[in-house]
Protein backbone atom coordinates (compact mmCIF):
# COMPACT_ATOMS: atom_id res chain seq x y z
CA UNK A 1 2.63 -9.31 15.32
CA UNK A 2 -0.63 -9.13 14.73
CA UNK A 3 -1.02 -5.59 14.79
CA UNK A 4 1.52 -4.96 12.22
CA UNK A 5 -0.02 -6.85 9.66
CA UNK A 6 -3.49 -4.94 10.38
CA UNK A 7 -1.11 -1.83 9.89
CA UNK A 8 0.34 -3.29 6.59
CA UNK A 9 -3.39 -4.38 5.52
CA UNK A 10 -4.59 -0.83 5.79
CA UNK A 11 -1.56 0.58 4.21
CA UNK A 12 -1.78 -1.14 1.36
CA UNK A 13 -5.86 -0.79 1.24
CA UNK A 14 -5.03 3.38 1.43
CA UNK A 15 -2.44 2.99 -1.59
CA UNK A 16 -5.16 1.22 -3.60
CA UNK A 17 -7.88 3.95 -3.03
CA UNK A 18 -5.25 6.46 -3.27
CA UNK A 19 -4.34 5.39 -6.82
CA UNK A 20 -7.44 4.45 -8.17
CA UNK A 21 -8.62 8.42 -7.15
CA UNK A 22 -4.83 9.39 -9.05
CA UNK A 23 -5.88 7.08 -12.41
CA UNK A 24 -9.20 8.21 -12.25
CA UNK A 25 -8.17 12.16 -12.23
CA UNK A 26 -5.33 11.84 -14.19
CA UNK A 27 -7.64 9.84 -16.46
CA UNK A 28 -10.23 12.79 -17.19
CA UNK A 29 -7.09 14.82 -17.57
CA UNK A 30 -5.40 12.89 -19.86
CA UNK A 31 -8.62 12.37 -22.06
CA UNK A 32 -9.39 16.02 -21.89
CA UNK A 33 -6.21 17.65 -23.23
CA UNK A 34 -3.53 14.90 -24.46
CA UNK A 35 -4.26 13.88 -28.26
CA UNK A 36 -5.30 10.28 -28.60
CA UNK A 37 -3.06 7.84 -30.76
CA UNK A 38 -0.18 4.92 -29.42
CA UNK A 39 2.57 7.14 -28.88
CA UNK A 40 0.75 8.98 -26.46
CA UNK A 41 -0.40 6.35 -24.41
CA UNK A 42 3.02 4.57 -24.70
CA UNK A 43 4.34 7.44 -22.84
CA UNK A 44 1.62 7.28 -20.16
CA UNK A 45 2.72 4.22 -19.33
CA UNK A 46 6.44 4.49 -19.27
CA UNK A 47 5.81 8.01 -17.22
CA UNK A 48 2.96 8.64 -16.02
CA UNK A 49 1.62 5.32 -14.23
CA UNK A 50 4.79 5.18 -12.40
CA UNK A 51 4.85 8.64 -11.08
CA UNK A 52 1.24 8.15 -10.16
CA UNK A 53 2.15 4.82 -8.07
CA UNK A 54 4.90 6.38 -6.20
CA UNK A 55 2.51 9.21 -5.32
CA UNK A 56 0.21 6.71 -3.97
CA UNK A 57 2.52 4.90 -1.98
CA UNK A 58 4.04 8.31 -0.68
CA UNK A 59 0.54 10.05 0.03
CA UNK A 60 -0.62 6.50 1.74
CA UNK A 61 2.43 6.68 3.70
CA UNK A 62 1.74 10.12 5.30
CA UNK A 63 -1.54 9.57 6.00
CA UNK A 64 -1.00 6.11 7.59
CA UNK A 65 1.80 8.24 9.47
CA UNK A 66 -0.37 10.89 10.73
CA UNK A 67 -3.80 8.70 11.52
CA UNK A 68 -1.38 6.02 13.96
CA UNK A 69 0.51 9.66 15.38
CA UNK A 70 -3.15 10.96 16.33
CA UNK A 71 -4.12 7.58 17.31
């Protein structure tokens, strides 16, 4: 019981890391060759920011699989 929710805990504490490394990136991107006004930021957030949590949550995944298959 315990040990699950230590598992959980770190899963979730991956996915954080994980994303704030994706916003960060994809933030330098973003500011670097996307043109700044509402529209554009609009569709960030309708398209991007979801992609870029379901990558976290995917890459967090894998890793959590492959440290506790190692482990």
């Amino acid at each position: 019981m315990l040990r699950n929710v230590v598992r959980q805990a770190i899963y979730f504490v991956v996915t954080l890391f994980i994303f704030l490394f994706l916003w960060r990136v994809v933030g330098w991107l973003w500011e670097l060759y996307v043109p700044f006004n509402y529209k554009t930021d609009f569709i960030g957030l309708l398209f991007v920011l979801p992609v870029m949590v379901g990558c976290s949550f995917l890459l967090a995944s894998l890793m959590v699989r492959v440290f506790s298959d190692k482990g």
